[in-house]
Protein backbone atom coordinates (compact mmCIF):
# COMPACT_ATOMS: atom_id res chain seq x y z
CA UNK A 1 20.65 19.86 -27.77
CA UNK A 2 17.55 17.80 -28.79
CA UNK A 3 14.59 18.92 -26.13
CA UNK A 4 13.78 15.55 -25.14
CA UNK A 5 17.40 14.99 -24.15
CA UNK A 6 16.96 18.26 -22.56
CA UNK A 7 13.89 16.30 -20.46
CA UNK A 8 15.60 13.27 -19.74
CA UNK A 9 18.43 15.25 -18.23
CA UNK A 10 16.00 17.79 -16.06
CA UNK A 11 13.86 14.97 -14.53
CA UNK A 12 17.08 12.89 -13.44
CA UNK A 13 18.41 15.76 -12.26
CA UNK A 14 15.18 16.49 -10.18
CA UNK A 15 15.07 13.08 -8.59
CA UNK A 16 18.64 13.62 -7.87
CA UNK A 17 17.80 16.49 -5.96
CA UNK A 18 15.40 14.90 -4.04
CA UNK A 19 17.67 12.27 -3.24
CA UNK A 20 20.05 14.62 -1.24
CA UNK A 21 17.19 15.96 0.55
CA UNK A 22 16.37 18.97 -1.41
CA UNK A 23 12.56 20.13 -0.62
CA UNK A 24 10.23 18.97 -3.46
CA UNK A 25 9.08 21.76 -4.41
CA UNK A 26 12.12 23.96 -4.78
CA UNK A 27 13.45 21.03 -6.63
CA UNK A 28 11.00 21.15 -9.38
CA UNK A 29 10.83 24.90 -9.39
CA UNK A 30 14.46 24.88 -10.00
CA UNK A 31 15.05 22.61 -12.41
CA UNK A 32 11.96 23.28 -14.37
CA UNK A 33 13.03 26.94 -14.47
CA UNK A 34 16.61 26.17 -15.75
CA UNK A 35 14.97 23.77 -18.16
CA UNK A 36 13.14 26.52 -19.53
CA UNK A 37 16.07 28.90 -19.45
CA UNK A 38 17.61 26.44 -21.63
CA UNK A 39 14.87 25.47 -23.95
CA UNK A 40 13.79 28.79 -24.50
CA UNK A 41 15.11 31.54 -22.41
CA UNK A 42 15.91 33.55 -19.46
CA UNK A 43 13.69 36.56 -20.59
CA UNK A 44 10.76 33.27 -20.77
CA UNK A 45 12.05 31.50 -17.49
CA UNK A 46 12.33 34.19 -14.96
CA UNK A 47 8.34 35.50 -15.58
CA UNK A 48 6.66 31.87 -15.11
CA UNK A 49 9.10 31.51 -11.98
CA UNK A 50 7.87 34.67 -10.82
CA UNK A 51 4.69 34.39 -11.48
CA UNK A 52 3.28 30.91 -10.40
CA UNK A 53 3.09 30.84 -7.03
CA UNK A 54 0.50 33.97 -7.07
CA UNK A 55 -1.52 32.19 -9.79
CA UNK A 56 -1.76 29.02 -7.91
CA UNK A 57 -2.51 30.86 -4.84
CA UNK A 58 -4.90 33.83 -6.59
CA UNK A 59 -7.16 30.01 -7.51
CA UNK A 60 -10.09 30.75 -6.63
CA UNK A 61 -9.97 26.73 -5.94
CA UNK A 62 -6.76 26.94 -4.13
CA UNK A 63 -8.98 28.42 -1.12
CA UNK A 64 -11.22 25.31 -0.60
CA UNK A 65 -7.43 23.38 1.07
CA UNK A 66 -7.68 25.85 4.35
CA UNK A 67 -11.57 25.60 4.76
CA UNK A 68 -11.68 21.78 4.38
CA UNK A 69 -8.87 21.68 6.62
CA UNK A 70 -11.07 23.80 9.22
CA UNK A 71 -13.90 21.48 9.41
CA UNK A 72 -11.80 18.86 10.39
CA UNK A 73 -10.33 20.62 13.26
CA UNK A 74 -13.62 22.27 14.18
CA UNK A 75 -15.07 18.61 14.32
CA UNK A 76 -12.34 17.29 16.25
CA UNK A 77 -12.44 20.06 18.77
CA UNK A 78 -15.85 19.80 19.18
CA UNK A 79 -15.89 15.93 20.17
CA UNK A 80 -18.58 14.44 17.49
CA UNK A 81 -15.48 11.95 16.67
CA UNK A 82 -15.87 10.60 20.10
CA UNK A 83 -19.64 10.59 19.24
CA UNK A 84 -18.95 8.59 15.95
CA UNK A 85 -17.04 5.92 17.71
CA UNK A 86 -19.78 5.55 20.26
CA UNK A 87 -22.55 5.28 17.81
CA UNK A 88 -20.70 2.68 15.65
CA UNK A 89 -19.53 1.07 18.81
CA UNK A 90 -23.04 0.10 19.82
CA UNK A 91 -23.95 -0.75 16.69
CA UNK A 92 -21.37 -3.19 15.52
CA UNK A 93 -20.09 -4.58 18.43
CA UNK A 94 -21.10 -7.99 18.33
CA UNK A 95 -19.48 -8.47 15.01
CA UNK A 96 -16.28 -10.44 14.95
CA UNK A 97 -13.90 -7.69 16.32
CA UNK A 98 -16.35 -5.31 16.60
CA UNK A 99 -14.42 -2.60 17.75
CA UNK A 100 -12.28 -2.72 14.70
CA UNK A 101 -15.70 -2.38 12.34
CA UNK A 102 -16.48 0.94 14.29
CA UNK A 103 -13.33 2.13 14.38
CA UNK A 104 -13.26 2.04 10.49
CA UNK A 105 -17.07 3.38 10.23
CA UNK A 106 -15.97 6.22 12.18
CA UNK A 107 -12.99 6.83 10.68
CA UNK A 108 -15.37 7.12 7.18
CA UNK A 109 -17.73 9.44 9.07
CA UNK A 110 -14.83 11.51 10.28
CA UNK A 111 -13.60 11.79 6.36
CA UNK A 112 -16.52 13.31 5.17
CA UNK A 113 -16.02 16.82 7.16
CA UNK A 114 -11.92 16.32 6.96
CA UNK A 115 -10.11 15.86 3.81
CA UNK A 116 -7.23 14.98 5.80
CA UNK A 117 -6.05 11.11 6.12
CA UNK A 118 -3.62 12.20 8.21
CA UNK A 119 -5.90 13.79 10.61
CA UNK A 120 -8.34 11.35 10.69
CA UNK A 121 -5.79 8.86 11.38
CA UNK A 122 -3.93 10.95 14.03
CA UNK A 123 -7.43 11.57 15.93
CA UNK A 124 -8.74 8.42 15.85
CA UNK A 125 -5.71 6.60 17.26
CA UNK A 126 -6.16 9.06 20.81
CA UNK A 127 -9.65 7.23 20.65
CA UNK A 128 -9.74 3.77 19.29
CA UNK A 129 -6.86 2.65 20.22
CA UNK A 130 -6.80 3.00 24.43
CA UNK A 131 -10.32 1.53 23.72
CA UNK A 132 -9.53 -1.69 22.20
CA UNK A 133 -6.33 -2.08 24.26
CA UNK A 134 -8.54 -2.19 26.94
CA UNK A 135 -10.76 -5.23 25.92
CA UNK A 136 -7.35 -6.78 24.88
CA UNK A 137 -7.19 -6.76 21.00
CA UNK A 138 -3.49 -7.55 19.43
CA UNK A 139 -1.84 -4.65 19.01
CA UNK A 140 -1.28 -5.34 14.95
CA UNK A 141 -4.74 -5.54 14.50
CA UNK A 142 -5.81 -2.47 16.68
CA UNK A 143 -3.51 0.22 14.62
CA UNK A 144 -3.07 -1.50 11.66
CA UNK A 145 -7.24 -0.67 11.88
CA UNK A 146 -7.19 2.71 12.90
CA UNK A 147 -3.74 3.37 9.75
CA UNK A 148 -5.84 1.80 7.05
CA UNK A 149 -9.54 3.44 8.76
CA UNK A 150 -7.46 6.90 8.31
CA UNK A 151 -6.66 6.71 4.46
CA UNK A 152 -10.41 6.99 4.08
CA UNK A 153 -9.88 10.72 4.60
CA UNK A 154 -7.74 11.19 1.49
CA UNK A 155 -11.07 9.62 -0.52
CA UNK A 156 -14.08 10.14 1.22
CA UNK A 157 -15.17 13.70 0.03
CA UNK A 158 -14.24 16.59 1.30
CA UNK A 159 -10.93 15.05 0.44
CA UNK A 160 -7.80 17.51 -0.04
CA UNK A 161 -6.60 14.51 -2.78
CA UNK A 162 -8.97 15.12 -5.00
CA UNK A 163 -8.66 19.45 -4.89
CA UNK A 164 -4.81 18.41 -5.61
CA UNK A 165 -5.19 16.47 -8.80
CA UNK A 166 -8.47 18.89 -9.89
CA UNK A 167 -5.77 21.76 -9.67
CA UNK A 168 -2.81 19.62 -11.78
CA UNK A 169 -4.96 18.56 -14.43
CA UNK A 170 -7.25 21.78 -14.34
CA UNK A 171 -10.34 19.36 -14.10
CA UNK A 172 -13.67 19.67 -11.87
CA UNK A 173 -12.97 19.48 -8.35
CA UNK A 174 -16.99 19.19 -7.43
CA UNK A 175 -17.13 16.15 -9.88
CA UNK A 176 -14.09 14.59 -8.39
CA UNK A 177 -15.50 15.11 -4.65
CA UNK A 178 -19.08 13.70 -6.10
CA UNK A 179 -17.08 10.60 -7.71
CA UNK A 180 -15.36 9.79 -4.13
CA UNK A 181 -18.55 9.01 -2.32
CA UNK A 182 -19.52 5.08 -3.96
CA UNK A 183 -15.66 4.60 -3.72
CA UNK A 184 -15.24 5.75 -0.37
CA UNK A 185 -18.14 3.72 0.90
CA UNK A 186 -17.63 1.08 -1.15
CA UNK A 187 -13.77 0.99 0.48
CA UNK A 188 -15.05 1.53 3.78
CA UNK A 189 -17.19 -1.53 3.72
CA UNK A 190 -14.65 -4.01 2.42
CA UNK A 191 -12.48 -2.94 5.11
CA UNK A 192 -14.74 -4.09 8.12
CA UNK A 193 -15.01 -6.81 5.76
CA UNK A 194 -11.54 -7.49 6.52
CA UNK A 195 -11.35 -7.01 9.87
CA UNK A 196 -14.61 -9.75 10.70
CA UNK A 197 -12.65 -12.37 8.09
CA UNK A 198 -9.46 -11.82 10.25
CA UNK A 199 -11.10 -12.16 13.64
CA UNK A 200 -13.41 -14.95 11.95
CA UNK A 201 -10.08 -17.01 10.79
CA UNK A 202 -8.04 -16.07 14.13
CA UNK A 203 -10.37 -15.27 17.41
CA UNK A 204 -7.46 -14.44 19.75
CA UNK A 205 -7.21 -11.06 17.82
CA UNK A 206 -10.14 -9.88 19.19
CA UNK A 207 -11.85 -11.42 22.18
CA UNK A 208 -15.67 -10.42 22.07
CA UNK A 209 -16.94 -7.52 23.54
CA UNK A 210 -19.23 -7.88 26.68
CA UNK A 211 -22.58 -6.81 27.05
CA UNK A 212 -25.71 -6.52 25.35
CA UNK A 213 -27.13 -3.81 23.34
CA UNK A 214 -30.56 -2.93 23.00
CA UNK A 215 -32.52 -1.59 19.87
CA UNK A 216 -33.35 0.93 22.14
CA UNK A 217 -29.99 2.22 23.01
CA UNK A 218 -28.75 1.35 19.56
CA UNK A 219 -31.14 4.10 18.54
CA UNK A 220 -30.84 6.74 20.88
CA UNK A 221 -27.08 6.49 20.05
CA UNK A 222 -27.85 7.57 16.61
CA UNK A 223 -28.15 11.18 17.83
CA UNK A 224 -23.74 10.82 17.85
CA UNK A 225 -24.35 11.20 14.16
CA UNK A 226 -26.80 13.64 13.12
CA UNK A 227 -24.01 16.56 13.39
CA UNK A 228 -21.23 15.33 10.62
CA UNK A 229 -24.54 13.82 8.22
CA UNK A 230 -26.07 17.31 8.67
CA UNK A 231 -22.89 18.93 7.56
CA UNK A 232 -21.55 16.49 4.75
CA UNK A 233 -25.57 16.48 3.21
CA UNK A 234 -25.38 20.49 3.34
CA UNK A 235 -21.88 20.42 2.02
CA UNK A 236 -21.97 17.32 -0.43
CA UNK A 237 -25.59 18.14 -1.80
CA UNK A 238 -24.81 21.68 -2.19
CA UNK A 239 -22.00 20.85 -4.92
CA UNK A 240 -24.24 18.12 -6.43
CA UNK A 241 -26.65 20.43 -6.84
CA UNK A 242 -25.04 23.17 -8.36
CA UNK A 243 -26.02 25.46 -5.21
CA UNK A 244 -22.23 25.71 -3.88
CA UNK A 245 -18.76 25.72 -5.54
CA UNK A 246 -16.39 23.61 -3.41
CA UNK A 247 -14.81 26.72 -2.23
CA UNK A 248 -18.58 27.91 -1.05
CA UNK A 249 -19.32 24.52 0.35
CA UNK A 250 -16.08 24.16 2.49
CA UNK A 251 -16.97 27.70 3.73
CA UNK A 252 -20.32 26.53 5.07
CA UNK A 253 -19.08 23.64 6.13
CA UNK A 254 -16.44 25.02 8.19
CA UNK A 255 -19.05 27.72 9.39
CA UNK A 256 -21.53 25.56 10.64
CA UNK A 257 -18.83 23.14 12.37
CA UNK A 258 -17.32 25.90 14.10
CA UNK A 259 -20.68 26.95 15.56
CA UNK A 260 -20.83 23.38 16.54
CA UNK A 261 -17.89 23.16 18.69
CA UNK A 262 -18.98 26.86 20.25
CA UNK A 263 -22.51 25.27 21.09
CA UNK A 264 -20.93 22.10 22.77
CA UNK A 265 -18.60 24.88 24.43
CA UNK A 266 -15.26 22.69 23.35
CA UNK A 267 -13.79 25.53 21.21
CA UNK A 268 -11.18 27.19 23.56
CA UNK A 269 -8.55 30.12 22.07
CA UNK A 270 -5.72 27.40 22.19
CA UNK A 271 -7.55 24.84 20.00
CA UNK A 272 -8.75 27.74 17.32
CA UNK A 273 -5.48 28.74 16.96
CA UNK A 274 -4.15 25.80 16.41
CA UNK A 275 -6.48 24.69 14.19
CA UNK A 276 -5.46 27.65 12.45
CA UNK A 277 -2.22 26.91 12.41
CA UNK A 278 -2.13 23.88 10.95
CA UNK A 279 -4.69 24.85 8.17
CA UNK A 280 -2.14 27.35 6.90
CA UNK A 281 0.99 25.44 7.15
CA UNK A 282 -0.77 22.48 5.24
CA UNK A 283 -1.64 24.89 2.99
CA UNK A 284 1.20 26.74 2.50
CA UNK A 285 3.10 23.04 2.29
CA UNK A 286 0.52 22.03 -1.04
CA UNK A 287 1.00 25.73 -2.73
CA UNK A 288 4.59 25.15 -3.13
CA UNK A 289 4.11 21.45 -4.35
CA UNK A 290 1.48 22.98 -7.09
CA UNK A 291 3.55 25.77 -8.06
CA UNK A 292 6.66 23.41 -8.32
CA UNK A 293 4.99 21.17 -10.27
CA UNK A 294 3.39 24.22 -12.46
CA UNK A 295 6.52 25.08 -13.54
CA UNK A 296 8.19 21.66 -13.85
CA UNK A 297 5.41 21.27 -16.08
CA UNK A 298 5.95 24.16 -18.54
CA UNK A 299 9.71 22.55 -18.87
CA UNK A 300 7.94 18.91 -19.79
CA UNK A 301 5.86 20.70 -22.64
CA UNK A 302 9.09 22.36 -23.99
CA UNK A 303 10.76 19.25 -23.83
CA UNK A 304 7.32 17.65 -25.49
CA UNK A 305 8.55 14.45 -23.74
CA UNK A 306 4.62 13.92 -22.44
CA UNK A 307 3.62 14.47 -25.63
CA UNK A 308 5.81 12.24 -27.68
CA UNK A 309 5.16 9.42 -24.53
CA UNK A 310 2.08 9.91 -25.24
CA UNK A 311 2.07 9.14 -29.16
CA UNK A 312 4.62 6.49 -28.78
CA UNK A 313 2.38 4.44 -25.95
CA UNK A 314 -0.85 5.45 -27.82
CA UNK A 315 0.80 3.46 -31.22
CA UNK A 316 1.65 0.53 -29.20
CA UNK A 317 -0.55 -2.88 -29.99
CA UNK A 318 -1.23 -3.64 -26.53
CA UNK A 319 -4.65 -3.19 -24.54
CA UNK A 320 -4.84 0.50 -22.93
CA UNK A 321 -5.82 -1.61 -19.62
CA UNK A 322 -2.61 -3.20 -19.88
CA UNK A 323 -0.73 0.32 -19.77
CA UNK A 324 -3.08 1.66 -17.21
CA UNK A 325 -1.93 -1.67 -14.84
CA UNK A 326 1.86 -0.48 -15.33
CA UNK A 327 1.23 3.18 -14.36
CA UNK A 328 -0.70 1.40 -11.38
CA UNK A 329 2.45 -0.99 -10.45
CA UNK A 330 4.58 2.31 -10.90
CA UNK A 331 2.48 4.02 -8.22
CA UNK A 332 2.71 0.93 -6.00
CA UNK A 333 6.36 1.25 -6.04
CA UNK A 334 6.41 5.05 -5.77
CA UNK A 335 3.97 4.66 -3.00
CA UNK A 336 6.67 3.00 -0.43
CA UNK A 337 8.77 5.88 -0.62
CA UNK A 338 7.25 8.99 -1.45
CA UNK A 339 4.24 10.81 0.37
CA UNK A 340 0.78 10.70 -1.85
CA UNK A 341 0.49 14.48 -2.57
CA UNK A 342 4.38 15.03 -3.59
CA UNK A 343 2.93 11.62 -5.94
CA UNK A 344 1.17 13.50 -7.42
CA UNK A 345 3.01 16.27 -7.69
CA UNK A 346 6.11 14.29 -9.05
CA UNK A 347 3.90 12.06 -12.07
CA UNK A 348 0.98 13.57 -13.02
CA UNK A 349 2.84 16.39 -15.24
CA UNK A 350 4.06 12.72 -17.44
CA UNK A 351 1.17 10.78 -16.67
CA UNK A 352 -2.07 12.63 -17.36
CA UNK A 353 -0.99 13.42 -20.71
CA UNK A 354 -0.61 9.84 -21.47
CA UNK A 355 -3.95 8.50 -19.61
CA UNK A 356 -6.09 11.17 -21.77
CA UNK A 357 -4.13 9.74 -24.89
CA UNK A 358 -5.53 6.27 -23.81
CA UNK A 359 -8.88 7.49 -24.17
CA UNK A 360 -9.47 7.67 -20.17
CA UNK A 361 -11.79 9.72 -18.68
CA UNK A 362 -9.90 12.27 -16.13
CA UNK A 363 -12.66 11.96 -13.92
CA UNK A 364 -12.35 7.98 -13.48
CA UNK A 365 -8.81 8.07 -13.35
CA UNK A 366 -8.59 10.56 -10.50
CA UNK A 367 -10.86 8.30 -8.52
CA UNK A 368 -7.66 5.62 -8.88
CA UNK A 369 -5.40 8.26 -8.58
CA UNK A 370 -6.76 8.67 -5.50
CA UNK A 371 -7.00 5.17 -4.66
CA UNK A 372 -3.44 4.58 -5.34
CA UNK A 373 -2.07 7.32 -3.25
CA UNK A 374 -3.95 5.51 -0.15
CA UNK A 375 -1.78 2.39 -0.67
CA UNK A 376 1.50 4.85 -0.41
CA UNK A 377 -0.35 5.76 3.36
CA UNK A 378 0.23 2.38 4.52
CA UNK A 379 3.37 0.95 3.04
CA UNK A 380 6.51 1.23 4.64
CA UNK A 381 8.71 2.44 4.48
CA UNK A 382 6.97 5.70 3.86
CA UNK A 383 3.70 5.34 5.19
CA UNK A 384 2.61 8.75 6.57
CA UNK A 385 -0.03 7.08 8.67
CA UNK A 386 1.87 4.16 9.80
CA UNK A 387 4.15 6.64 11.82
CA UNK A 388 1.47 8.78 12.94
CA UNK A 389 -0.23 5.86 14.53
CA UNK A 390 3.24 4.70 15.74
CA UNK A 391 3.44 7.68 17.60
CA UNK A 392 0.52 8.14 18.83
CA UNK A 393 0.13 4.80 20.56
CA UNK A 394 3.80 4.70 21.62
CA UNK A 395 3.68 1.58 23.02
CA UNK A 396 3.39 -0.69 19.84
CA UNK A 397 6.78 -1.34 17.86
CA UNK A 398 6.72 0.19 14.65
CA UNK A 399 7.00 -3.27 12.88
CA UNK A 400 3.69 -4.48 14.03
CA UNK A 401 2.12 -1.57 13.02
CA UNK A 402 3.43 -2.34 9.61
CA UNK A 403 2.59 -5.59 9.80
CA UNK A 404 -1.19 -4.64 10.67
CA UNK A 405 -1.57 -2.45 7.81
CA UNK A 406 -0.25 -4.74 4.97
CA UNK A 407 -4.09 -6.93 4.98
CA UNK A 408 -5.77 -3.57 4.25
CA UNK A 409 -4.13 -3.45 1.05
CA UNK A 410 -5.68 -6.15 -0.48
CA UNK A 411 -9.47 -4.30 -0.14
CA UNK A 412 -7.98 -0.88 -2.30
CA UNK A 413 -6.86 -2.54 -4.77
CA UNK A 414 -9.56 -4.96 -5.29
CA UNK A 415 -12.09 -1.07 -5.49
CA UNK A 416 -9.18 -0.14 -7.97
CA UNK A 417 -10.27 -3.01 -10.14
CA UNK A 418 -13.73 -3.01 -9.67
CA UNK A 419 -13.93 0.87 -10.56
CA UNK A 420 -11.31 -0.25 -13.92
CA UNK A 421 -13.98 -3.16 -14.90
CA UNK A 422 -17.24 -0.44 -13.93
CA UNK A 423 -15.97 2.62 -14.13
CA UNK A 424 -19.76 4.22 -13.46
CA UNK A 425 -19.15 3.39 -9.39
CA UNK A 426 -17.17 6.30 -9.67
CA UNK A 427 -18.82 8.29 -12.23
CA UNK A 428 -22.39 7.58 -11.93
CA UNK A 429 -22.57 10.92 -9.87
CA UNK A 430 -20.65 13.34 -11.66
CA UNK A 431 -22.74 12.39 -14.72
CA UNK A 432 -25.65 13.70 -13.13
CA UNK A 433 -24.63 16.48 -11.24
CA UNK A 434 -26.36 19.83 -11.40
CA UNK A 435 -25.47 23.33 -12.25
């Protein structure tokens, strides 16, 4: 049988699996191992089976998941989120929904010692949201905030997105976590943007805040944020500089945070173990997603349906912007139903091939990669932050949480096509990395 009919068959076969609930990894594991069995055989098939989780997990890369994941937690349990929110609180509260604006600054601050959207989003909704309940903001606009605030930790460097797609494609992870940090503020900006033009156009979102704040106190409140800027400098300039790996980096990072929470005496042996708990299961989770997709992807490059894709779109006589805004639509679709790193997981293997055909540069087009995978975090039906918010606040019906989400769309996709038309917001810092 021709191998690209061999392809066709094993990817429908895949998504088939997946639609009766099959884990996604095992799924790609299995069919890309019968694929090979077919294409080549079962002397060829059983070895890479065999074989790829250790080499995935023997990545010397592979170890920066758990450590980033550990800083997070560490900063969590040691309360400088609360100290975020306070800072930004003061200082942008007599915006138009003020509360919103420092909800989504510290949401950004809390990204750059996570990597986790989910757990930025799940933390700041204990915080945020009880807050601007209390000084009556509508409920859409409250979580909707703190959903859209949270994808900011699959972006903002240290950001477990970008270790993902640097392990797929085999490219840089420090010069992906460099080219987050224009993005990421860039995105953070334009959505406080859109919470004062919301508040602006409709007041009874957000009523104003009382009180007046000082310079003085606006100052002294600064001290919420010298922890996380410490860290993220120390961790973020180290890679820039050549004077960490990101493996390195999220080890110091993770060191120094968990001395943190042990100076502020919040680190109990209930929190550390859960902490570490959830750093291995997360890890163990994106292992088996890698190694799935490792070996799905030795079936594609028997099959050479990437390849031939590849060709075939390359010899078309249309712009390669106008190919690149399909594989964007695709991921918009994709987005409302599958989570961002099983995304990833699921295209890139097809994809990649085709973008480097196209001339793009793997660096720029995991930045809206990235970007693309935060849109999946906030549109139903799949939106893994929409139900963590959902639950977390309990008392706000799923549909207006939705609903409060779908405005913070418009802002990542807009940094999509501002990074397409300049690409150098994204790699003007990679370029000039050191070491």
């Amino acid at each position: 049988m021709d191998p690209i009919i061999v392809g066709i068959i094993g990817t429908v076969t895949a998504f088939l699996l997946l639609f009766l609930g099959m884990p996604i990894a095992l799924a790609l594991m299995l069919t890309g191992f019968l694929g090979i069995w077919h294409l080549s055989s079962f002397q060829a098939a059983l070895p890479i089976a065999s074989r790829t989780i250790y080499a995935v997990a023997s990545q010397y890369s592979y170890m920066v998941i758990p450590l980033f994941l550990l800083m997070g937690a560490f900063a969590g349990n040691s309360g400088l989120i609360e100290n975020l929110y306070k800072t930004f609180d003061k200082w942008l509260r007599k915006f138009p929904g003020g509360l919103g604006a420092a909800t989504i600054a510290a949401c950004a601050g809390f990204a750059a010692v996570s990597g986790s959207a989910v757990a930025t989003a799940a933390a700041m909704g204990s915080i945020a949201y009880p807050e601007m309940k209390k000084f009556n903001y509508s409920p859409r606009l409250a979580t909707g905030t703190i959903a859209a605030g949270g994808t900011l930790g699959f972006l903002i460097p240290p950001s477990i997105g970008f270790v993902v797609y640097g392990m797929l494609v085999e490219e840089s992870i420090g010069k992906l976590l460099i080219a987050g940090v224009f993005p990421g503020i860039a995105l953070a900006a334009t959505f406080i943007a859109i919470v004062v033009v919301q508040v602006r156009l409709n007041p009874d979102l957000a009523p104003s805040s009382p009180g007046t704040i000082s310079w003085k106190e606006k100052l002294a409140a600064l001290k919420g944020v010298r922890e996380i800027l410490a860290v993220f400098l120390i961790v973020m300039g180290g890679i820039y500089l050549g004077w960490f790996s990101p493996t390195e980096a999220g080890a110091t990072g993770a060191t120094l945070l968990f001395f943190v929470a042990l100076f502020k005496r919040k680190l109990t042996f209930n929190s550390l173990f859960a902490s570490l708990q959830e750093a291995i299961r997360v890890s163990v989770m994106v292992l088996f997603l890698v190694a799935g997709a490792t070996v799905f992807s030795y079936f594609l490059a028997l099959s050479t349906i990437p390849a031939q894709l590849a060709n075939w779109v390359v010899g078309l006589d249309v712009s390669r912007f106008v190919i690149l805004g399909i594989i964007l639509l695709v991921y918009l679709f994709l987005g409302c139903f599958i989570d961002a790193i099983s995304m990833m997981v699921l295209t890139l293997p097809v994809i990649f091939p085709l973008v480097l055909g196209l001339g793009f540069d793997p660096v720029f087009f995991g930045v809206v990669c990235v970007l693309m995978m935060q849109v999946g975090l906030i549109t139903p039906p799949m939106g893994l932050n929409l139900y963590t918010i959902a639950g977390s606040t309990k008392d706000v019906p799923l549909e207006d949480v939705f609903a409060g989400a779908l405005p913070f769309v418009v802002p990542i996709l807009i940094i999509v096509v501002l990074i397409t038309i300049f690409p150098e917001i994204a790699l003007y810092l990679p370029e000039r990395m050191f070491g």
